[in-house]
PDB file of N, CA and C in Angstrom:
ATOM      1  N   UNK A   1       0.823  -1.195   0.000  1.00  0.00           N
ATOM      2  CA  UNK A   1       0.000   0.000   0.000  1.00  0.00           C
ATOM      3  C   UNK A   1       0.867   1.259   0.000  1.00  0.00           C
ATOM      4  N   UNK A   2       2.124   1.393   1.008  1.00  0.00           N
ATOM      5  CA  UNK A   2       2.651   2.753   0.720  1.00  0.00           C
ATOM      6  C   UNK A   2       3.808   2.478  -0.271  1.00  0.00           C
ATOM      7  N   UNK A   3       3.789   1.601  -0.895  1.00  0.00           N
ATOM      8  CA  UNK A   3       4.861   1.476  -2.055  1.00  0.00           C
ATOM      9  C   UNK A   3       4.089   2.627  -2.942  1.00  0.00           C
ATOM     10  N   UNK A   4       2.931   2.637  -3.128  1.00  0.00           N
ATOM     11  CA  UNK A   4       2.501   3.799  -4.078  1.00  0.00           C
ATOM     12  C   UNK A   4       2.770   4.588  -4.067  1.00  0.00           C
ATOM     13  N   UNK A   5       3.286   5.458  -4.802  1.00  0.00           N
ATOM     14  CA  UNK A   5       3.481   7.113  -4.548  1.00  0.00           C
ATOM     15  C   UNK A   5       2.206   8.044  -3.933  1.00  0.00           C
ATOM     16  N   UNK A   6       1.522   7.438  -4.797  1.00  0.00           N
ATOM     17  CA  UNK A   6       0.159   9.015  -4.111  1.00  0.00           C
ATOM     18  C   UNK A   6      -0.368   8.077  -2.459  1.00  0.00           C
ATOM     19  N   UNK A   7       0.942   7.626  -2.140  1.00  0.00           N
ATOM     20  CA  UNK A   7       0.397   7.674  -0.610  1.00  0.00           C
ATOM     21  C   UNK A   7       1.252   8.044   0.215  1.00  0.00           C
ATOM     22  N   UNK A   8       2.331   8.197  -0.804  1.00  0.00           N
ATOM     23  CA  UNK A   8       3.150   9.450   0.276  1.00  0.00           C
ATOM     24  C   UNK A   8       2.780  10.637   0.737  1.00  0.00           C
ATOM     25  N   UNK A   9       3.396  11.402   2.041  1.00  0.00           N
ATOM     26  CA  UNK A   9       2.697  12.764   1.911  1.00  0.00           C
ATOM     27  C   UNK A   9       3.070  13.423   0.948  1.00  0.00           C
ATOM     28  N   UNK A  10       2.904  14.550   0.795  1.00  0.00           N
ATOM     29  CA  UNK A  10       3.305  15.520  -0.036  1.00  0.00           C
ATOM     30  C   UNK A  10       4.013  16.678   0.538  1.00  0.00           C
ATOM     31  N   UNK A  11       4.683  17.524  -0.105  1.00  0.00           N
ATOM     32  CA  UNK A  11       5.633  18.586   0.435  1.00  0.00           C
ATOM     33  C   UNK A  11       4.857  18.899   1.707  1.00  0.00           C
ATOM     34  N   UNK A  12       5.587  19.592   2.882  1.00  0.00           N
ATOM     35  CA  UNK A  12       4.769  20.361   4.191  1.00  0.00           C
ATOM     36  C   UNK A  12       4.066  21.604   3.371  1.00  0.00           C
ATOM     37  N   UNK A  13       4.742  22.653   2.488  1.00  0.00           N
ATOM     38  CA  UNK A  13       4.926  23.576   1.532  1.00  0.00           C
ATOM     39  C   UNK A  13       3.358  23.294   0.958  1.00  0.00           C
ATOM     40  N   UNK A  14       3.515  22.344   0.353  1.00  0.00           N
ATOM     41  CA  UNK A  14       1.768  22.152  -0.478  1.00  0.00           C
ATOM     42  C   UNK A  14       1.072  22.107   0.743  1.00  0.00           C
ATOM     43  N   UNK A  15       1.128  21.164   1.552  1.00  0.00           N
ATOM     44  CA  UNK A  15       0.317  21.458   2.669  1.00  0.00           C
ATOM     45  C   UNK A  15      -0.330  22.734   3.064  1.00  0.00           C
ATOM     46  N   UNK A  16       0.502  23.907   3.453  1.00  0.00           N
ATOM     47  CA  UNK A  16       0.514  25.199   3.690  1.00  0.00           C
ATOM     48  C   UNK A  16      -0.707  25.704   2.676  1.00  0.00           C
ATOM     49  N   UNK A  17      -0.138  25.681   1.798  1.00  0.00           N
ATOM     50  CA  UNK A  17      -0.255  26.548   0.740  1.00  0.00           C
ATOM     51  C   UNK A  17      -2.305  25.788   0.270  1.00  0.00           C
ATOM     52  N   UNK A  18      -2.181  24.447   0.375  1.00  0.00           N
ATOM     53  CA  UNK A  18      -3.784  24.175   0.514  1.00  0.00           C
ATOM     54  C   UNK A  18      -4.601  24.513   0.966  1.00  0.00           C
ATOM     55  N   UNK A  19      -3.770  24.586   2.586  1.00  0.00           N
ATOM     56  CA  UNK A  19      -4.880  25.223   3.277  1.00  0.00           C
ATOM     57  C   UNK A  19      -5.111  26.528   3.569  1.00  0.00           C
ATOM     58  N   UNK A  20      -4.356  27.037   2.913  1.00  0.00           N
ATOM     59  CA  UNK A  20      -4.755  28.400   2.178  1.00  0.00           C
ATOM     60  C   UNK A  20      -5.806  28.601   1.217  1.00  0.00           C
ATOM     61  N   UNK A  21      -5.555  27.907   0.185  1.00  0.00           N
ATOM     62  CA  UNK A  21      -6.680  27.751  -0.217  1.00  0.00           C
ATOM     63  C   UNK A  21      -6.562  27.715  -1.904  1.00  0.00           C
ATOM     64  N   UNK A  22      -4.501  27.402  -1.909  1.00  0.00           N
ATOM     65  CA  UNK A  22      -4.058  28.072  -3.232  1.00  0.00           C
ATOM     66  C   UNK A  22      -3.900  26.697  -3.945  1.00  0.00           C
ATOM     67  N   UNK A  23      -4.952  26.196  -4.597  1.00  0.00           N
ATOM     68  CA  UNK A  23      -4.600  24.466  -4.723  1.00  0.00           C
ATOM     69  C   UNK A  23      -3.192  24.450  -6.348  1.00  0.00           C
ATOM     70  N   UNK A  24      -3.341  25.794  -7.051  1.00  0.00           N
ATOM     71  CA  UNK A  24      -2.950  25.946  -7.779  1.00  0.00           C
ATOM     72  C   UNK A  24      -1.084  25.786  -7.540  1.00  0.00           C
ATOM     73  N   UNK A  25      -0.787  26.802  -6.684  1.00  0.00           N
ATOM     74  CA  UNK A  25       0.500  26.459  -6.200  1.00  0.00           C
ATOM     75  C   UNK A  25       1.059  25.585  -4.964  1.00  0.00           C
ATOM     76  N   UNK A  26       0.245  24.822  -4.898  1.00  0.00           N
ATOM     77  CA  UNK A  26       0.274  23.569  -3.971  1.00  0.00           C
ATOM     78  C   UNK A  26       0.463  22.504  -5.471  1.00  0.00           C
ATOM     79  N   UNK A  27       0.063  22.786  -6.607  1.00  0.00           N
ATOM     80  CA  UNK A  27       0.526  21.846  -7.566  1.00  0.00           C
ATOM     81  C   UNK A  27       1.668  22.104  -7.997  1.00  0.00           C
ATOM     82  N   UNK A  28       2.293  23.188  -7.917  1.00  0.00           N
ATOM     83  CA  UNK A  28       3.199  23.632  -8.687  1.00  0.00           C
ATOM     84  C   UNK A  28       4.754  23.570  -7.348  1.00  0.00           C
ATOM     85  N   UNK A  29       4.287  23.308  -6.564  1.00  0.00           N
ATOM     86  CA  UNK A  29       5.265  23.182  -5.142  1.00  0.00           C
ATOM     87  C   UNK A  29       5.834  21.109  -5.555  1.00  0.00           C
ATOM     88  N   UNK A  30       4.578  20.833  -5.298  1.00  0.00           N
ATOM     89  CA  UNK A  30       4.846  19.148  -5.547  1.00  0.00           C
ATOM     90  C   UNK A  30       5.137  18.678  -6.901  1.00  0.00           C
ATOM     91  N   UNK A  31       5.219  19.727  -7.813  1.00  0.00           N
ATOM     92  CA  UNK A  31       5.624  20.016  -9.571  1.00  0.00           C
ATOM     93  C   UNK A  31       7.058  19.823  -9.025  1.00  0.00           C
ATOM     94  N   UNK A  32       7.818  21.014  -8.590  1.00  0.00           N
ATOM     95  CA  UNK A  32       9.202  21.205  -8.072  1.00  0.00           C
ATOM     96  C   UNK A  32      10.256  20.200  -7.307  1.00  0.00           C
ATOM     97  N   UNK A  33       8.909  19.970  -6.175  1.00  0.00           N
ATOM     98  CA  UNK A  33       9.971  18.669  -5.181  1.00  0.00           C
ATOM     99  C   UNK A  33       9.489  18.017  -5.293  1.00  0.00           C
ATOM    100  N   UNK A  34       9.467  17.216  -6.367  1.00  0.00           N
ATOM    101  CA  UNK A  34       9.316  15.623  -6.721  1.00  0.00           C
ATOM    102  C   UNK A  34       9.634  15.744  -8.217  1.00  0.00           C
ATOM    103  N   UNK A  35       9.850  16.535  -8.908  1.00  0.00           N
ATOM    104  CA  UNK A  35      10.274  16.821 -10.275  1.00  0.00           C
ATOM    105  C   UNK A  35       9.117  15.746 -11.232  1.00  0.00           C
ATOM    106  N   UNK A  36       8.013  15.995 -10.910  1.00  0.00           N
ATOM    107  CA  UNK A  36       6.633  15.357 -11.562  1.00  0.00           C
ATOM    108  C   UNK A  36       6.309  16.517 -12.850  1.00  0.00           C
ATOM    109  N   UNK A  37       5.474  15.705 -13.631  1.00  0.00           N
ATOM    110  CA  UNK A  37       5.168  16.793 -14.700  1.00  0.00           C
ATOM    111  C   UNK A  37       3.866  16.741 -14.320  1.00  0.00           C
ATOM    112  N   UNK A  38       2.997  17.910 -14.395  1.00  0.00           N
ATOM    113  CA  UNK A  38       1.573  18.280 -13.886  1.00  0.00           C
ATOM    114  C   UNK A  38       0.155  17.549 -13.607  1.00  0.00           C
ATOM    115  N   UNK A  39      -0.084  16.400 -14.816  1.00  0.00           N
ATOM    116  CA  UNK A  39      -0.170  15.567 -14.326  1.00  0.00           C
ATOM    117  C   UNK A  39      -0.512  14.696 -13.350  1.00  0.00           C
ATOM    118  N   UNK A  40       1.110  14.191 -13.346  1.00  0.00           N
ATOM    119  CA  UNK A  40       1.187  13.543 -11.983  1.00  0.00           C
ATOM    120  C   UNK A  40       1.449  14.651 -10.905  1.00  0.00           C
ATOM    121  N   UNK A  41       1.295  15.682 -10.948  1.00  0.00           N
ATOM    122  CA  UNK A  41       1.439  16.414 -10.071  1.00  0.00           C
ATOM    123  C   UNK A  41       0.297  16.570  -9.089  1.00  0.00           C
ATOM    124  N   UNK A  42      -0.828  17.067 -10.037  1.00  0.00           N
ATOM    125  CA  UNK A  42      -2.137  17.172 -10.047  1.00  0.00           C
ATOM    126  C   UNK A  42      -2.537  15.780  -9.178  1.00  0.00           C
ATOM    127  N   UNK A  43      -2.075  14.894  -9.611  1.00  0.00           N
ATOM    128  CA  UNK A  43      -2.962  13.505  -9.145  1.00  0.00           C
ATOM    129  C   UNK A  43      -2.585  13.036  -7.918  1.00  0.00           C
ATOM    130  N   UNK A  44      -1.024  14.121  -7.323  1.00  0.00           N
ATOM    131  CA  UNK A  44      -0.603  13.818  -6.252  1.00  0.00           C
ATOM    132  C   UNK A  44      -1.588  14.796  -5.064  1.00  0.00           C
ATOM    133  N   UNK A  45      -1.835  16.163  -5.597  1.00  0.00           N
ATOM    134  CA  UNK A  45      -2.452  16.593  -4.799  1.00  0.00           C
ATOM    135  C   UNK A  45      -4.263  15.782  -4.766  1.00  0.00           C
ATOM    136  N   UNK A  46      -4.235  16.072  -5.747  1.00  0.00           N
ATOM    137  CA  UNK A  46      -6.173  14.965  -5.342  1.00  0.00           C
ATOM    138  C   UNK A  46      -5.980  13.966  -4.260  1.00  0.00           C
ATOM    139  N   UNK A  47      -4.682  12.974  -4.751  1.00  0.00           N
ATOM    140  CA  UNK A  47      -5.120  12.005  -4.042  1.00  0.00           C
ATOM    141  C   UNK A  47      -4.515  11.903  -2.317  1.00  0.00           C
ATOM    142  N   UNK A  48      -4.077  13.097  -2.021  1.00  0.00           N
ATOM    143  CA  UNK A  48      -3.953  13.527  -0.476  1.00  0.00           C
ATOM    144  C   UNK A  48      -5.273  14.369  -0.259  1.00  0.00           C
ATOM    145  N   UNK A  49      -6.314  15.005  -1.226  1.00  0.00           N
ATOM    146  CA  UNK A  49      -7.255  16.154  -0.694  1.00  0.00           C
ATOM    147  C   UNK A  49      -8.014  14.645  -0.690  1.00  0.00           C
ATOM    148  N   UNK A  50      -7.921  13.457  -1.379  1.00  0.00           N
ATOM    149  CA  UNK A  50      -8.650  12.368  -0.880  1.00  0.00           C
ATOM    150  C   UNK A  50      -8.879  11.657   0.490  1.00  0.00           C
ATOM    151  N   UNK A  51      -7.537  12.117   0.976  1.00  0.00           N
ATOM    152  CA  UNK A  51      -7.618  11.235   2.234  1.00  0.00           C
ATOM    153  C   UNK A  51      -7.791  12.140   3.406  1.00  0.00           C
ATOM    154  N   UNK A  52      -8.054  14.038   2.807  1.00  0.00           N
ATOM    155  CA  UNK A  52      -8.426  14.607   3.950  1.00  0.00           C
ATOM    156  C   UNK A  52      -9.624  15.322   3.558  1.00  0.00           C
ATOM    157  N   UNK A  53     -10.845  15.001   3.430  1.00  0.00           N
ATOM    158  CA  UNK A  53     -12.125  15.021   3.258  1.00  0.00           C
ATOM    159  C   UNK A  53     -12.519  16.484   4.001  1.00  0.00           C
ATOM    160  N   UNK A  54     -12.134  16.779   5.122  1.00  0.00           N
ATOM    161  CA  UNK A  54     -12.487  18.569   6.081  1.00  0.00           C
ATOM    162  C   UNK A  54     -11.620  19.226   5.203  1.00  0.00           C
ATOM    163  N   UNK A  55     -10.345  19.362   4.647  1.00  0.00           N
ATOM    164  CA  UNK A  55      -9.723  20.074   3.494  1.00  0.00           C
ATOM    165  C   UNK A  55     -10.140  20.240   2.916  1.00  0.00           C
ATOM    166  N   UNK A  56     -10.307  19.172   1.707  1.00  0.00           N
ATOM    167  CA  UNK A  56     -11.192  19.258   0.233  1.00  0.00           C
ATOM    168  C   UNK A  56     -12.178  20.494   0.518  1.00  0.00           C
ATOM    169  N   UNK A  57     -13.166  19.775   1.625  1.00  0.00           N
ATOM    170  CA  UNK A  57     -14.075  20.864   1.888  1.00  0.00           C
ATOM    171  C   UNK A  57     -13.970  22.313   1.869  1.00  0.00           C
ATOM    172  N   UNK A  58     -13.132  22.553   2.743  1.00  0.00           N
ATOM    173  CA  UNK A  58     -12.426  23.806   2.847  1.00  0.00           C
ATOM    174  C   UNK A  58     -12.159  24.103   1.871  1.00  0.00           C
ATOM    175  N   UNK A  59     -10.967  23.756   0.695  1.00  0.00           N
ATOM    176  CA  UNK A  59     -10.720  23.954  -0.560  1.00  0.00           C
ATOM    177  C   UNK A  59     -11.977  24.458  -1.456  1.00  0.00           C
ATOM    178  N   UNK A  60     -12.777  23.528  -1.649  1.00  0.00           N
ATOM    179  CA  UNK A  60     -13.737  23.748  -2.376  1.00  0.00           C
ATOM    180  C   UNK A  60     -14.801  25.211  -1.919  1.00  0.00           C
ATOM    181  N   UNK A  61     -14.967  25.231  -0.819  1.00  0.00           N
ATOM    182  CA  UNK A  61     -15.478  26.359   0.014  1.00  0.00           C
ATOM    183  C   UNK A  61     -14.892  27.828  -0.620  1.00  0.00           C
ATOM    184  N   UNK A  62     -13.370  27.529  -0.487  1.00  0.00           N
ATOM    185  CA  UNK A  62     -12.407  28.844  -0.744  1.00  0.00           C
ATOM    186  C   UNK A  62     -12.844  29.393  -2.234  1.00  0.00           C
ATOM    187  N   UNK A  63     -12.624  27.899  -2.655  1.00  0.00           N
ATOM    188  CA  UNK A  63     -12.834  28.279  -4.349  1.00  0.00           C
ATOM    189  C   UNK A  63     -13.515  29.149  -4.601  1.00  0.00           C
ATOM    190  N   UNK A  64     -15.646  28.575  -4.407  1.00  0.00           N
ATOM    191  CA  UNK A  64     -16.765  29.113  -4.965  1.00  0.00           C
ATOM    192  C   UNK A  64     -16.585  30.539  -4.193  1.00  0.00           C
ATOM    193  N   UNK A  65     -15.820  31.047  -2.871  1.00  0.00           N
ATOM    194  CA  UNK A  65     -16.231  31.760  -2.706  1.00  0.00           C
ATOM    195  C   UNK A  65     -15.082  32.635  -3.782  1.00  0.00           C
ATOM    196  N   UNK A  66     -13.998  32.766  -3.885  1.00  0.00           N
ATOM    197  CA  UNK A  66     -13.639  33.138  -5.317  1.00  0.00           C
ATOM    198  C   UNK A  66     -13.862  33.752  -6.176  1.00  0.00           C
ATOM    199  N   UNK A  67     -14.756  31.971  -6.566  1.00  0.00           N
ATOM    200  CA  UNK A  67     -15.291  31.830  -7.884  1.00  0.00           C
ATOM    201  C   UNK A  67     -16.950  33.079  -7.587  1.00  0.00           C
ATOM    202  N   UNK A  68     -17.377  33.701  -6.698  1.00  0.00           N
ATOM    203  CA  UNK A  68     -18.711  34.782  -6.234  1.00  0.00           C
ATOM    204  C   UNK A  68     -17.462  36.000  -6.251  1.00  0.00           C
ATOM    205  N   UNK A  69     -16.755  36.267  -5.808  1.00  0.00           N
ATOM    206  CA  UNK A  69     -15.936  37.514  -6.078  1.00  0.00           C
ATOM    207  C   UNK A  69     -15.229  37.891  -7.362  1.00  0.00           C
ATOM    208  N   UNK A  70     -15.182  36.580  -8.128  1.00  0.00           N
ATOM    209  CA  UNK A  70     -15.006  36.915  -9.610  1.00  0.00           C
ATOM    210  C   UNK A  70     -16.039  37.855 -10.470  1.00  0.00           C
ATOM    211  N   UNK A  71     -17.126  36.842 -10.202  1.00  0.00           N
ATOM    212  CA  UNK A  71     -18.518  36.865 -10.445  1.00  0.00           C
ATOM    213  C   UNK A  71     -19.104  38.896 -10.411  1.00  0.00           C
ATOM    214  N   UNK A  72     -18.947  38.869  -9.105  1.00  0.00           N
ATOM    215  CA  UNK A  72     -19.039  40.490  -8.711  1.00  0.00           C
ATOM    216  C   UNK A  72     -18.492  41.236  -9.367  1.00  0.00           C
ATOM    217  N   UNK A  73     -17.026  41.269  -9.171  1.00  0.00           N
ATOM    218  CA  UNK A  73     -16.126  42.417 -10.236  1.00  0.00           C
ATOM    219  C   UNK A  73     -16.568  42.214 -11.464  1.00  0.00           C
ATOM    220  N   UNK A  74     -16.966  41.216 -12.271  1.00  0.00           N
ATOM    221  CA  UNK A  74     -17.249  41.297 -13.404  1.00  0.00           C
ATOM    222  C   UNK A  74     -18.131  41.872 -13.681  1.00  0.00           C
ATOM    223  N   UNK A  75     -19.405  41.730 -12.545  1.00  0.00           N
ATOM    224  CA  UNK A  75     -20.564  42.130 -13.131  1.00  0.00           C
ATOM    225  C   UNK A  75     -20.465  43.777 -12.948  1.00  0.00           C
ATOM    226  N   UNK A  76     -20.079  43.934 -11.906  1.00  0.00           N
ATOM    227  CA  UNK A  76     -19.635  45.569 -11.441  1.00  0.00           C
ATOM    228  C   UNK A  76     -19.139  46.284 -12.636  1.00  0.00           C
ATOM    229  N   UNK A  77     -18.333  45.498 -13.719  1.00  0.00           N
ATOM    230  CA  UNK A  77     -17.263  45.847 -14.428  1.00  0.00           C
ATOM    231  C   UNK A  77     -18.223  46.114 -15.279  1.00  0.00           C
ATOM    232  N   UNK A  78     -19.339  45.226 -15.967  1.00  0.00           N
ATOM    233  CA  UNK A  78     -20.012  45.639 -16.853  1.00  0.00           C
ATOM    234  C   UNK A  78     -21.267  46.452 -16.951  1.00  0.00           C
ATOM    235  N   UNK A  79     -21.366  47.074 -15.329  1.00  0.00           N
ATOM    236  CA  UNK A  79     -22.545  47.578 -15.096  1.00  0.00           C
ATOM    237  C   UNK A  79     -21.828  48.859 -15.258  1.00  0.00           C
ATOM    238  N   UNK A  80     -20.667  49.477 -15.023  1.00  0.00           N
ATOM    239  CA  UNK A  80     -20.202  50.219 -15.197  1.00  0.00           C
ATOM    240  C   UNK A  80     -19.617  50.878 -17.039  1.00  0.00           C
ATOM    241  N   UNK A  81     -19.908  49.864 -17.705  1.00  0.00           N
ATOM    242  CA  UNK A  81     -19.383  50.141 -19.190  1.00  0.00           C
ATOM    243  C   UNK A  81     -20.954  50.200 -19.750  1.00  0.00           C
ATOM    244  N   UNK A  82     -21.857  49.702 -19.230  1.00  0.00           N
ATOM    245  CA  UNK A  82     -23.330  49.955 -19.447  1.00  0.00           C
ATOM    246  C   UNK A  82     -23.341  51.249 -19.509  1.00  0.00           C
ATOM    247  N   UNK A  83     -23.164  51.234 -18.061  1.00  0.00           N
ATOM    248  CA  UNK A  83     -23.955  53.416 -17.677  1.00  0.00           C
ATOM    249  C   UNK A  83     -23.280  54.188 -18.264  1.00  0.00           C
ATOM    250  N   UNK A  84     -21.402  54.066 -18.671  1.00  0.00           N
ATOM    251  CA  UNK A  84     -20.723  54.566 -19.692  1.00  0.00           C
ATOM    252  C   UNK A  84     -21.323  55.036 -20.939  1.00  0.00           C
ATOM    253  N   UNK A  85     -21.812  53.848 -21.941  1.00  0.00           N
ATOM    254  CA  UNK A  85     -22.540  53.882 -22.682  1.00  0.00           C
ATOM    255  C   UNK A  85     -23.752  54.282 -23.060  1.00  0.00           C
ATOM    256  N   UNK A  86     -24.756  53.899 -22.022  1.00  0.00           N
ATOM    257  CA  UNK A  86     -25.739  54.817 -21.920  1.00  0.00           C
ATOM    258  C   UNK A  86     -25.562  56.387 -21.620  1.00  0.00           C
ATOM    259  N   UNK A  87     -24.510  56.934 -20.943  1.00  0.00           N
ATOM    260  CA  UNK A  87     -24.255  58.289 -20.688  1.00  0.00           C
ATOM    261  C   UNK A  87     -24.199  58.747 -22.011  1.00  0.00           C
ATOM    262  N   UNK A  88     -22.511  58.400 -22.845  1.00  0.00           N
ATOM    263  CA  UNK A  88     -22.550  58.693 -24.675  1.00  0.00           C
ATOM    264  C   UNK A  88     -23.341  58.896 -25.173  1.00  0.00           C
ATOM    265  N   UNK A  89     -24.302  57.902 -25.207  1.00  0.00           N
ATOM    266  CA  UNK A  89     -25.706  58.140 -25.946  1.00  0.00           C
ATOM    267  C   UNK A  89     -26.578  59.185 -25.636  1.00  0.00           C
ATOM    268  N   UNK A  90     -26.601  59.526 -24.319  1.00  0.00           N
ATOM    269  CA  UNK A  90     -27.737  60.522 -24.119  1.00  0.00           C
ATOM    270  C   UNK A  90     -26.958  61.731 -24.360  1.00  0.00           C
ATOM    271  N   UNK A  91     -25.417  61.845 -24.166  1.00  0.00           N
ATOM    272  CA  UNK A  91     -24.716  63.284 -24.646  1.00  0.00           C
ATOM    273  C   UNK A  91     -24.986  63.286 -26.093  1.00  0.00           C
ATOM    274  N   UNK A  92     -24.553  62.524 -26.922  1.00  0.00           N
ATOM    275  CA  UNK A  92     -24.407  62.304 -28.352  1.00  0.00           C
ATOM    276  C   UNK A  92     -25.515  63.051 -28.981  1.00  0.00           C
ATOM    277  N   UNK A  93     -27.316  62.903 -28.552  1.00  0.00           N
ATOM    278  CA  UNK A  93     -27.945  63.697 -29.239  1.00  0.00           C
ATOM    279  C   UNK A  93     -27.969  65.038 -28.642  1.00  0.00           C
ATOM    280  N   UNK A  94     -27.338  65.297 -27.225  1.00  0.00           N
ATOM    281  CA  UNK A  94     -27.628  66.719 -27.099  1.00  0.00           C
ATOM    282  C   UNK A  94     -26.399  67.340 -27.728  1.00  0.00           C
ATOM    283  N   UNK A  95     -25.713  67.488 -28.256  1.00  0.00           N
ATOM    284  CA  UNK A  95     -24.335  68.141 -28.681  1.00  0.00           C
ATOM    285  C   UNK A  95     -24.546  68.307 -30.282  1.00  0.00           C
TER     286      UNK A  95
END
């Protein structure tokens, strides 16, 4: 069973950096110290967020919330090039 690789731990470093919430450079940490190509990099971190189920969670938690602050600025972004536009327009016929 621990002859497998994805049952080793993984860097302390990815660790950190997961539960942060950065799964991105938690791949790119276990990319480095283990000289894996992404991949298997990738499949090293899954299969430790496998065996810690309150992480994943967490992880996934961090994400969507994120993935709702993406969401916002964008929409902010385009509510703002709206009223832009609509402003132009209403100068455009008075001028």
């Amino acid at each position: 069973m621990y002859a497998d690789p994805k049952f080793h731990p993984i860097p302390l470093e990815a660790v950190t950096l997961l539960n942060e919430g950065q799964m991105v450079q938690a791949i790119k940490v276990v990319r480095q110290a283990e000289g894996l190509g992404l991949k298997a990099a990738k499949d090293r971190v899954d299969a430790y967020l496998s065996r810690e189920p309150l992480l994943r969670a967490q992880l996934e938690m961090q994400m969507r919330a994120a993935g709702r602050r993406v969401f916002f600025w964008v929409l902010l972004f385009l509510a703002v090039i709206v009223a832009g536009v609509v402003w132009w327009m209403n100068n455009q016929g008075s001028g």
